[in-house]
Protein backbone atom coordinates (compact mmCIF):
# COMPACT_ATOMS: atom_id res chain seq x y z
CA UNK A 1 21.50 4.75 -21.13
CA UNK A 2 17.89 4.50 -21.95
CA UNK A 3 15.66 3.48 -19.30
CA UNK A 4 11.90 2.97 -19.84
CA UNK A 5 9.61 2.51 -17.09
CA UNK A 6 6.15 1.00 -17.35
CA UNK A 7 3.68 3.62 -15.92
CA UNK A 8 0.43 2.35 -17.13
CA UNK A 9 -0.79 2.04 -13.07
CA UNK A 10 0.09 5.70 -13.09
CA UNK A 11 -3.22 6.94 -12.11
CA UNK A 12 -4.64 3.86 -10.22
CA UNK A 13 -5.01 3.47 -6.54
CA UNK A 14 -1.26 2.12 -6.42
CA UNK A 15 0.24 4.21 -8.69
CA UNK A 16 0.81 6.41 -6.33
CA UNK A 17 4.51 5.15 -6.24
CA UNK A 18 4.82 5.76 -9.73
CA UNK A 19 3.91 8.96 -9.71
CA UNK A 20 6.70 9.94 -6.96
CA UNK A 21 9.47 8.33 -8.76
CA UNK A 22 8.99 10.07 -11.59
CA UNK A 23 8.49 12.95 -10.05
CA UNK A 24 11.58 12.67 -8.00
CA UNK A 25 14.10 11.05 -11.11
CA UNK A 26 13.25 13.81 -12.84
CA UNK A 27 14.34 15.99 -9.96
CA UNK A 28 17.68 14.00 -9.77
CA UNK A 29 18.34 12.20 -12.98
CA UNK A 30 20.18 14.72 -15.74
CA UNK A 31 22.10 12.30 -17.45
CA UNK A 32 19.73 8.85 -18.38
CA UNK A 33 17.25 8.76 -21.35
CA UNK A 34 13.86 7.85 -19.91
CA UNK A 35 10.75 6.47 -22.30
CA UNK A 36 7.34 6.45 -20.00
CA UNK A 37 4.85 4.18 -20.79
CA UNK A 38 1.26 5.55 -20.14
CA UNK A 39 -2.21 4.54 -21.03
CA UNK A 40 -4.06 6.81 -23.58
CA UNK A 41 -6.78 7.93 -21.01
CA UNK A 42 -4.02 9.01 -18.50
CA UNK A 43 -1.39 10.80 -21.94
CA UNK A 44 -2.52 14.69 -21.73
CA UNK A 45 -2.58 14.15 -17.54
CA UNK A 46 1.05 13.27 -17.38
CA UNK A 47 3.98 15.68 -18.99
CA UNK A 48 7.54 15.14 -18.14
CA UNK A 49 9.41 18.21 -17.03
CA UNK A 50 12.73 17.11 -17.54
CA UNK A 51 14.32 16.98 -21.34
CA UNK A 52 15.83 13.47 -20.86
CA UNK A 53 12.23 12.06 -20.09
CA UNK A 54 9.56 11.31 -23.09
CA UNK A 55 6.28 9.66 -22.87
CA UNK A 56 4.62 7.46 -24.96
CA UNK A 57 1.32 6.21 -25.09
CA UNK A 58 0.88 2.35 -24.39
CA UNK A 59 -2.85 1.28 -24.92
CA UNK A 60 -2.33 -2.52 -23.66
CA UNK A 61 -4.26 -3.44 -20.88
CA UNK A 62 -2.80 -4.82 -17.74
CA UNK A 63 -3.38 -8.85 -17.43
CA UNK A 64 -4.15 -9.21 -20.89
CA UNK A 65 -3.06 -11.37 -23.78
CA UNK A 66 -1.85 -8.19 -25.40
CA UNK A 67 0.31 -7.33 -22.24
CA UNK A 68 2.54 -10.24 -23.38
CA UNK A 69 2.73 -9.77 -27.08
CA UNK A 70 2.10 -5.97 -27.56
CA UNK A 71 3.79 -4.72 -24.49
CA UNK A 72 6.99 -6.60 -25.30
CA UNK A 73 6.65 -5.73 -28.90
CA UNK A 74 6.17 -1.68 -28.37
CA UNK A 75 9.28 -2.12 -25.47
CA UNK A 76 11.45 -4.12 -27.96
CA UNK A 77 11.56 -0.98 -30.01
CA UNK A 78 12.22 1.45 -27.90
CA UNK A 79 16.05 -0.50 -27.80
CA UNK A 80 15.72 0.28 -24.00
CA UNK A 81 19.00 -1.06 -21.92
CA UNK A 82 16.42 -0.95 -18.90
CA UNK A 83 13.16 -2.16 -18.16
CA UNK A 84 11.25 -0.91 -14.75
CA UNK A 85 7.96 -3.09 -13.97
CA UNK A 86 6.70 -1.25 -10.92
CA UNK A 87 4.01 -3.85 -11.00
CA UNK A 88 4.85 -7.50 -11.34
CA UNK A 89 2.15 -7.80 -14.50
CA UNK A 90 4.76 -8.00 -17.77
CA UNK A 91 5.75 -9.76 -20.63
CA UNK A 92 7.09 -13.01 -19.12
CA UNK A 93 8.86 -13.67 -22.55
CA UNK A 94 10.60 -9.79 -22.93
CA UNK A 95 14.20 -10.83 -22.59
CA UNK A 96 15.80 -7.56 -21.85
CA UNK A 97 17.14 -6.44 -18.84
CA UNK A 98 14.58 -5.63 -16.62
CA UNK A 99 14.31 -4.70 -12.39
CA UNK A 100 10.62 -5.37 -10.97
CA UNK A 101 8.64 -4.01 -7.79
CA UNK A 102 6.85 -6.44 -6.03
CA UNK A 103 4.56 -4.00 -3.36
CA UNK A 104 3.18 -7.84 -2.16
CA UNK A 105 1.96 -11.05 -2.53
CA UNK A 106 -1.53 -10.02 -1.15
CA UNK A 107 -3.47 -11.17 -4.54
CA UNK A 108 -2.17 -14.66 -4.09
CA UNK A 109 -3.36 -15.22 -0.26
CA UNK A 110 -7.04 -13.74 -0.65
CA UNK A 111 -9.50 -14.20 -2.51
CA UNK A 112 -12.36 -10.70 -3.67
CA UNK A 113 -16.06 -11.59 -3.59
CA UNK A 114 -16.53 -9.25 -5.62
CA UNK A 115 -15.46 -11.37 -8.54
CA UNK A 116 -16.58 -14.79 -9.57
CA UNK A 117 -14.37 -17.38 -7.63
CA UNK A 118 -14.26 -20.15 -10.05
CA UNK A 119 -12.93 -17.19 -12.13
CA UNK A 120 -10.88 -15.50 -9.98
CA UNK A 121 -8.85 -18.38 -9.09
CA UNK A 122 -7.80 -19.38 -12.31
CA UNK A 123 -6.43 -15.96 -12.91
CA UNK A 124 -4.65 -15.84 -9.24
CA UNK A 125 -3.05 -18.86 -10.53
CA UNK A 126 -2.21 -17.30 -13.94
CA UNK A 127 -0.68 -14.16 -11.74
CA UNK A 128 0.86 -16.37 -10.02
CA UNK A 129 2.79 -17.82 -12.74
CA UNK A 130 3.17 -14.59 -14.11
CA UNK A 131 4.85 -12.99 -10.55
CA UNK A 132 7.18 -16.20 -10.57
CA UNK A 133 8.32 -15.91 -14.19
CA UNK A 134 8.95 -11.97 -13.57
CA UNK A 135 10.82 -12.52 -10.02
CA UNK A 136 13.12 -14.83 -11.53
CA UNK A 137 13.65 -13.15 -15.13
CA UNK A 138 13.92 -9.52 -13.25
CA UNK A 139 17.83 -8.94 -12.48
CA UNK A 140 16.62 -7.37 -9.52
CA UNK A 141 13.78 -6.70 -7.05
CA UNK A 142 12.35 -3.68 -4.93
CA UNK A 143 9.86 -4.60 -2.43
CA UNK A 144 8.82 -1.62 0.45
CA UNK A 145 9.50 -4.34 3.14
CA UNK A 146 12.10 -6.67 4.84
CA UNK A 147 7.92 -8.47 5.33
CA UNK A 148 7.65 -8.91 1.66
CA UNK A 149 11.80 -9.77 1.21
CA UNK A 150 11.19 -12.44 3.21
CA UNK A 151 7.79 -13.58 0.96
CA UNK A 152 9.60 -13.55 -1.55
CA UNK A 153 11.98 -15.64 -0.95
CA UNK A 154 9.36 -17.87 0.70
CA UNK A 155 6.82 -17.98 -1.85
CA UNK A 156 9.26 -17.94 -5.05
CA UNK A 157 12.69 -19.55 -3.56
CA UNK A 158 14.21 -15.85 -4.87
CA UNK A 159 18.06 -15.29 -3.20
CA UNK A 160 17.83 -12.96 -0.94
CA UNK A 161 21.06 -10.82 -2.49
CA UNK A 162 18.40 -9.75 -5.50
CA UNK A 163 15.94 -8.38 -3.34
CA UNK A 164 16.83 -4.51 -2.50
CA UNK A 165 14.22 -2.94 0.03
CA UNK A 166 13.64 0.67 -0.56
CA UNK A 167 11.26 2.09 1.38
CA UNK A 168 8.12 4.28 0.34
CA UNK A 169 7.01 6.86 1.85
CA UNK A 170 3.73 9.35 2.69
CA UNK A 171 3.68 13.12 2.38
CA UNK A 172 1.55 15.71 3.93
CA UNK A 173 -2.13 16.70 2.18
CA UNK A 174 -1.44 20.78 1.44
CA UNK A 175 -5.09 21.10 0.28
CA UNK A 176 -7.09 23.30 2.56
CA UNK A 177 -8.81 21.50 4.91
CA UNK A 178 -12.60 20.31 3.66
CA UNK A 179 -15.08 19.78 6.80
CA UNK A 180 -17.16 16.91 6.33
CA UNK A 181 -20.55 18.80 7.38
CA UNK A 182 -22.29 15.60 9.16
CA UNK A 183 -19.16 14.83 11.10
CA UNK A 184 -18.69 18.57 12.68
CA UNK A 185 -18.38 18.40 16.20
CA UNK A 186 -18.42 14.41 16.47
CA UNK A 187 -16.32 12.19 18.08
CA UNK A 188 -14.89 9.32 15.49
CA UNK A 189 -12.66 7.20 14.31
CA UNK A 190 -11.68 6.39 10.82
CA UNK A 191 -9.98 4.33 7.97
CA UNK A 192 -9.27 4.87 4.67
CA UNK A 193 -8.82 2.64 1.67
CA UNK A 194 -10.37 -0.26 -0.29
CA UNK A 195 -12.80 -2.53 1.74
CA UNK A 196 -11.04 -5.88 0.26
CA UNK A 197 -11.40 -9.09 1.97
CA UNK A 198 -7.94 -8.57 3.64
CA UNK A 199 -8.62 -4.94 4.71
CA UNK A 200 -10.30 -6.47 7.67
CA UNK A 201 -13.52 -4.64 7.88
CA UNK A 202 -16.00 -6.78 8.93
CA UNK A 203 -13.94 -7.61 12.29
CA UNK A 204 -13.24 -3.53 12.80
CA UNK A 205 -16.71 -3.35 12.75
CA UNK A 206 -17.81 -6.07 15.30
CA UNK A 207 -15.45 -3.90 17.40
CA UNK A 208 -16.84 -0.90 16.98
CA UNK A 209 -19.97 -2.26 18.00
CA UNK A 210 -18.38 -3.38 21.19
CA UNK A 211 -16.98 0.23 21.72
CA UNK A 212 -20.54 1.65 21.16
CA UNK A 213 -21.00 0.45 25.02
CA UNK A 214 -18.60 2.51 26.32
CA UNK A 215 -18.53 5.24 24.00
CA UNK A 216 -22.11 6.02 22.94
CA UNK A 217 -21.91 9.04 20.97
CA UNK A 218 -18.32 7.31 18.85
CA UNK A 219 -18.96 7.12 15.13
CA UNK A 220 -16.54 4.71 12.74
CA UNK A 221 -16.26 6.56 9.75
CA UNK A 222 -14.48 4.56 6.59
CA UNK A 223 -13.93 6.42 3.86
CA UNK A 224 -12.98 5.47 0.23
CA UNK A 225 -14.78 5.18 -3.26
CA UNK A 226 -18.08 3.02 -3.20
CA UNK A 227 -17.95 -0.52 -5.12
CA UNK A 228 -19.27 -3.95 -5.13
CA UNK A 229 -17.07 -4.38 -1.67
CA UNK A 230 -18.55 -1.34 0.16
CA UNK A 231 -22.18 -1.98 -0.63
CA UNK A 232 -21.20 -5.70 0.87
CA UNK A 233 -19.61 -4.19 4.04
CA UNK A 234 -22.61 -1.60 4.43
CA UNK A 235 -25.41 -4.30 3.59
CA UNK A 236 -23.74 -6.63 6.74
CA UNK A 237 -23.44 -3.81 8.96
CA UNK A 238 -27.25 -3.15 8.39
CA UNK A 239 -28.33 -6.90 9.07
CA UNK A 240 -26.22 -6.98 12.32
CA UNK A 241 -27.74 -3.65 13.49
CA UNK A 242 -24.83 -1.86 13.91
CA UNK A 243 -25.61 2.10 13.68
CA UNK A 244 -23.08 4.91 13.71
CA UNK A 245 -20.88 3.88 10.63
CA UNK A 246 -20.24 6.73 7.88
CA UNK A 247 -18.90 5.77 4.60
CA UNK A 248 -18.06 8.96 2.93
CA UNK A 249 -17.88 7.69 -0.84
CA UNK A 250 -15.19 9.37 -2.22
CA UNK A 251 -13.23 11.77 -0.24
CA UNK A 252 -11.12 14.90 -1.75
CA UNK A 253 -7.48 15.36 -0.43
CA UNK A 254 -8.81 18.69 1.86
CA UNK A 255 -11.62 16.43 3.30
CA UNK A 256 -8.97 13.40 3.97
CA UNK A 257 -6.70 15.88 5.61
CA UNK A 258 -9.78 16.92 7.37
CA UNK A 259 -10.35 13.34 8.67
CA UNK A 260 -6.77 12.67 9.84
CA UNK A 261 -6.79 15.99 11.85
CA UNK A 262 -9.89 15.45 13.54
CA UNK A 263 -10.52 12.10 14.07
CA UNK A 264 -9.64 10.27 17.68
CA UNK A 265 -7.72 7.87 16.14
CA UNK A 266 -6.84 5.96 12.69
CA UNK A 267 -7.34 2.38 12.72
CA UNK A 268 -5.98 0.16 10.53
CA UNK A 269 -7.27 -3.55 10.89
CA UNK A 270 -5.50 -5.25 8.03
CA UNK A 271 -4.49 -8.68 7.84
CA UNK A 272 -1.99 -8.17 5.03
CA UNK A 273 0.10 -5.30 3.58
CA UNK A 274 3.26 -4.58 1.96
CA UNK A 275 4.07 -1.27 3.50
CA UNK A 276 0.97 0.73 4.76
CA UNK A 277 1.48 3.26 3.88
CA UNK A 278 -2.13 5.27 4.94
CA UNK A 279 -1.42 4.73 8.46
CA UNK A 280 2.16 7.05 7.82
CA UNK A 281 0.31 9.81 6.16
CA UNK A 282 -2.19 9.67 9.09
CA UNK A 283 0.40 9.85 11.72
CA UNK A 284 2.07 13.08 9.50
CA UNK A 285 -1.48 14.47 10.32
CA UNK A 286 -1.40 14.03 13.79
CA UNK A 287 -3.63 11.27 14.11
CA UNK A 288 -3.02 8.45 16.53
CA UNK A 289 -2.62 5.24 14.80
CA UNK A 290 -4.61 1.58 16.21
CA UNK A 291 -2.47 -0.50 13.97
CA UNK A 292 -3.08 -4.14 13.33
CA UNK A 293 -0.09 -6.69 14.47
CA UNK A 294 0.41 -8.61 11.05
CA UNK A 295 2.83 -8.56 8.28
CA UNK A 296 4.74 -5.33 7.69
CA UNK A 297 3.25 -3.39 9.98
CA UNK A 298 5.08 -3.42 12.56
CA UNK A 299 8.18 -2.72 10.78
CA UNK A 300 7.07 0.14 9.18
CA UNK A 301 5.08 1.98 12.29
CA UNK A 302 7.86 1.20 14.65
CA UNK A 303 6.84 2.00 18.09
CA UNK A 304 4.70 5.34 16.91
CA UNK A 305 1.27 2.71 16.68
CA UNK A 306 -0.79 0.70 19.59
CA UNK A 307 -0.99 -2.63 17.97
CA UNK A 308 -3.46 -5.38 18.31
CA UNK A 309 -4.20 -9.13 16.48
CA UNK A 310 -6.39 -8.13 13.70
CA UNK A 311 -7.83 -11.74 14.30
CA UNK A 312 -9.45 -10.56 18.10
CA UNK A 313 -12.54 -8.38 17.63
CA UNK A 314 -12.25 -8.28 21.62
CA UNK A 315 -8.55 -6.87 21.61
CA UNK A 316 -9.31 -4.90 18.81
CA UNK A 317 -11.40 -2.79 20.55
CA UNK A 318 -9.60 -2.63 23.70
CA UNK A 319 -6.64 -1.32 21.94
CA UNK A 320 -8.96 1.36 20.21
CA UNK A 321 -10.41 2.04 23.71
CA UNK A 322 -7.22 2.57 25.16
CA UNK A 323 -6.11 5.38 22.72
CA UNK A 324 -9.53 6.71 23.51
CA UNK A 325 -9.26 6.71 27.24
CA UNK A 326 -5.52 7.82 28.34
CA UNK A 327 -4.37 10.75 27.29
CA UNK A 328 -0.82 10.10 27.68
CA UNK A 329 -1.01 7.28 25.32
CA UNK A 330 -2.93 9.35 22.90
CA UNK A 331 -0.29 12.04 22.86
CA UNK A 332 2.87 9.56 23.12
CA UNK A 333 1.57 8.31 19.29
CA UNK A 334 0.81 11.72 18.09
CA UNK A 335 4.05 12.57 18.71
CA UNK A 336 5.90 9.09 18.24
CA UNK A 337 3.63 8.94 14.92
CA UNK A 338 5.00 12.89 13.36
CA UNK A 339 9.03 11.18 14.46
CA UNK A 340 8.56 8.47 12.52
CA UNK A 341 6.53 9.34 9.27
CA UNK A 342 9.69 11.28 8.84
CA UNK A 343 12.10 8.60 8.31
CA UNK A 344 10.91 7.68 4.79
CA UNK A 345 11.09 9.81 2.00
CA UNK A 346 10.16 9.27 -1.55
CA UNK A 347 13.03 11.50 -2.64
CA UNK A 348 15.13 8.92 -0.49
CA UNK A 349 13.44 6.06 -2.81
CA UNK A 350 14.08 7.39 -5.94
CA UNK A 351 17.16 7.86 -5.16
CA UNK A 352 18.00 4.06 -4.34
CA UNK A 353 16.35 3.13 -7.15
CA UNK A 354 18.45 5.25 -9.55
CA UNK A 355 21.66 3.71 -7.97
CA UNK A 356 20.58 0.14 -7.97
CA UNK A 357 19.72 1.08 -12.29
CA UNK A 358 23.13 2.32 -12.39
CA UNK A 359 24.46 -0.64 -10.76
CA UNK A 360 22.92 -2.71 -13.01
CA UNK A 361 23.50 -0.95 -16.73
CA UNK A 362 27.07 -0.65 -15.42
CA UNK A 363 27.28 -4.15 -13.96
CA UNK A 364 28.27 -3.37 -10.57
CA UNK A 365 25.34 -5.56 -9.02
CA UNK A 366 25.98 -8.65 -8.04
CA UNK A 367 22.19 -10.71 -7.76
C-alpha cells in the first residue's frame, strides 16, 4: 500500500515527532510504499534510507489558501491509499483516507501577543474549523495523551473508539557536553522552550524572585531562541527588578545537555501541554523535575516530578525550594525521573502507528 505522510513541520520546533517516525518506519517498515512530503528549504536536509520511502518536495505553506487546493491537488496524485497529517492543518475537502495527530488543543485556549489579536482570533477560529473538519474526516486519531483523548472528545464530540493514544517519547543528547562559560560554577535552575503565553513564565518568574530570599546566589536560567515573546518576558522582568535571570538565546544540543546535567532542578510551569515532553528528556539527564499540576502532566511524569498549581506563584516556589533544600527528595526524582523517561520510546510509537495504518488499509479498525 502506498502511504504518504505530510512532513512539511519536519524541521520546526514540533517536528520533532516527525522526524522519529520516519526515522523509526524506516527501521521497521519493509513492505509499504511511503511518499514524504517536505518543504523545498528542508529537500537536500532530509534523505530516506530505506528503498520503499521517496520524498517529494511540497512548497505549500501551512495555513494557507494553497494548503487546501494545492496540497490536496499534489496528494490526489500521488493515488496514496493513506494519508498521515501529523499536524491537524490539511485539506478539509481531500477525501481520501486519512489518520491525523492532534499533539493539542493549546492554539484554541490561548491567545500570543505576539500577534495582532483582532487577527489572531479570526484565524484561531478558522483553525478551529479546520481541527473540527480534520477530527471528524480523519478515520482515526493519535494524540500523546489520555489529557488530550479526553479534549477531544470534549471540544469536538469525537467517539472515543477513534482516538488511539500512542505515546512520544525523549531520547538522550549524545553531543559532548558544551559549558555555558557565565554559568560555571553557579547554582541554577532552568527551562527550556518557547516563552508563549501558556508556557507560564511570567508566574515562574515572580517565584523566582521569591526564592532569591532564601537562595541569594540562585540564578533562573531559560533558555530557547529569542523572539517577540522573549524580549516581552525579559523587558517585564527588567521593570519588576528582578536580577539573576539568563536567557541563553539559542542553545546547541551539547550546551542543553550541559544545562540538564548541571542545573538544581528543571522547572516546568506550564499551564497547558499535550505531552511534555522537555521535562522527560531532562529527567533522562538526571535533572530533578518541578513540574506544574495541569493537563497532561501528571500523566506523563508519573510520580518521578514534585508538582505544584502553576496558578500559585507562592507554591510554586515552595515546591522549587523543596527540591532545593532536601536531599532525599532531590535524589528520589533523579532517580524516579531516569525509571520513568524509560517507559516511552519512539521506536514503541512508530510501531503503534504502523499497526493502527495496517488496521486501517486492511479494514480491521473499527472507529
Amino acid at each position: 500500500m502506498k502511504i504518504v505522510i505530510d512532513a512539511r513541520e519536519l524541521r520546526t520546533s514540533s517536528g520533532r515527532y516527525v522526524e522519529r517516525l520516519l526515522h523509526y518506519l524506516q527501521i521497521i517498515d519493509k513492505v509499504n510504499e511511503y511518499v514524504v512530503l517536505i518543504k523545498p528549504i528542508d529537500f537536500d536536509g532530509w534523505n530516506p534510507t530505506n528503498p520503499n520511502f521517496t520524498k517529494e518536495e511540497c512548497p505549500v505553506k501551512e495555513f494557507t489558501f494553497a494548503e487546501q487546493v494545492g496540497l490536496g491537488r499534489q496528494i490526489r496524485k500521488t493515488k496514496a491509499d493513506l494519508v498521515h497529517f501529523p499536524f491537524p492543518q490539511q485539506p478539509v475537502l481531500y477525501r481520501g483516507k486519512t489518520v491525523t495527530t492532534f499533539h493539542d488543543l493549546t492554539t484554541l485556549r490561548f491567545t500570543n501577543p505576539d500577534k495582532n489579536l483582532v487577527v489572531f482570533r479570526l484565524k484561531q477560529k478558522i483553525f478551529e474549523w479546520v481541527m473540527k473538519r480534520a477530527a471528524s474526516k480523519s478515520e482515526d486519531l493519535i494524540v500523546p495523551s489520555e489529557f488530550v483523548k479526553k479534549e477531544l472528545v470534549g471540544f469536538f464530540g469525537v467517539k472515543e473508539q477513534k482516538i488511539n493514544v500512542i505515546y512520544e517519547a525523549s531520547e538522550a543528547i549524545n553531543q559532548a557536553l558544551e559549558p555555558l562559560p557565565e554559568l560555571l560554577n553557579k547554582q541554577f535552575i532552568m527551562y527550556v522552550g518557547r516563552p508563549t503565553p501558556h508556557k507560564n513564565l511570567e508566574r515562574l518568574i515572580d517565584a523566582f524572585a521569591l526564592l532569591k530570599s532564601q537562595h541569594p546566589q540562585l540564578q533562573l536560567v531559560l533558555a530557547g531562541k529569542e523572539d517577540a515573546n522573549y524580549r516581552r518576558v525579559r523587558e517585564s522582568a527588567a521593570k519588576r527588578g528582578v536580577g539573576g535571570i539568563v536567557f541563553t538565546d539559542f542553545v546547541s544540543e551539547g550546551q542543553l545537555r550541559w544545562l540538564y546535567e548541571t542545573c538544581e532542578a528543571y522547572v516546568f510551569p506550564s499551564l497547558s501541554e499535550g505531552f511534555g515532553l522537555p521535562g522527560l528528556e531532562a529527567m533522562m539527564h538526571g535533572a530533578p523535575v518541578v513540574s506544574s499540576n495541569a493537563t497532561c502532566l501528571p500523566e506523563i511524569y508519573g510520580e518521578a516530578a514534585h508538582y505544584f498549581d502553576p496558578t500559585d506563584v507562592q507554591a510554586i516556589s515552595d515546591a522549587i525550594s523543596e527540591v532545593l533544600t532536601d536531599k532525599n527528595l532531590r535524589q528520589k526524582l533523579i532517580i524516579a525521573g531516569k525509571e520513568q523517561a524509560k517507559k516511552y520510546s519512539w521506536q514503541t510509537m512508530a510501531e503503534k502507528t504502523l499497526k493502527l495504518y495496517n488496521q486501517i488499509l486492511q479494514g480491521n479498525k473499527v472507529s
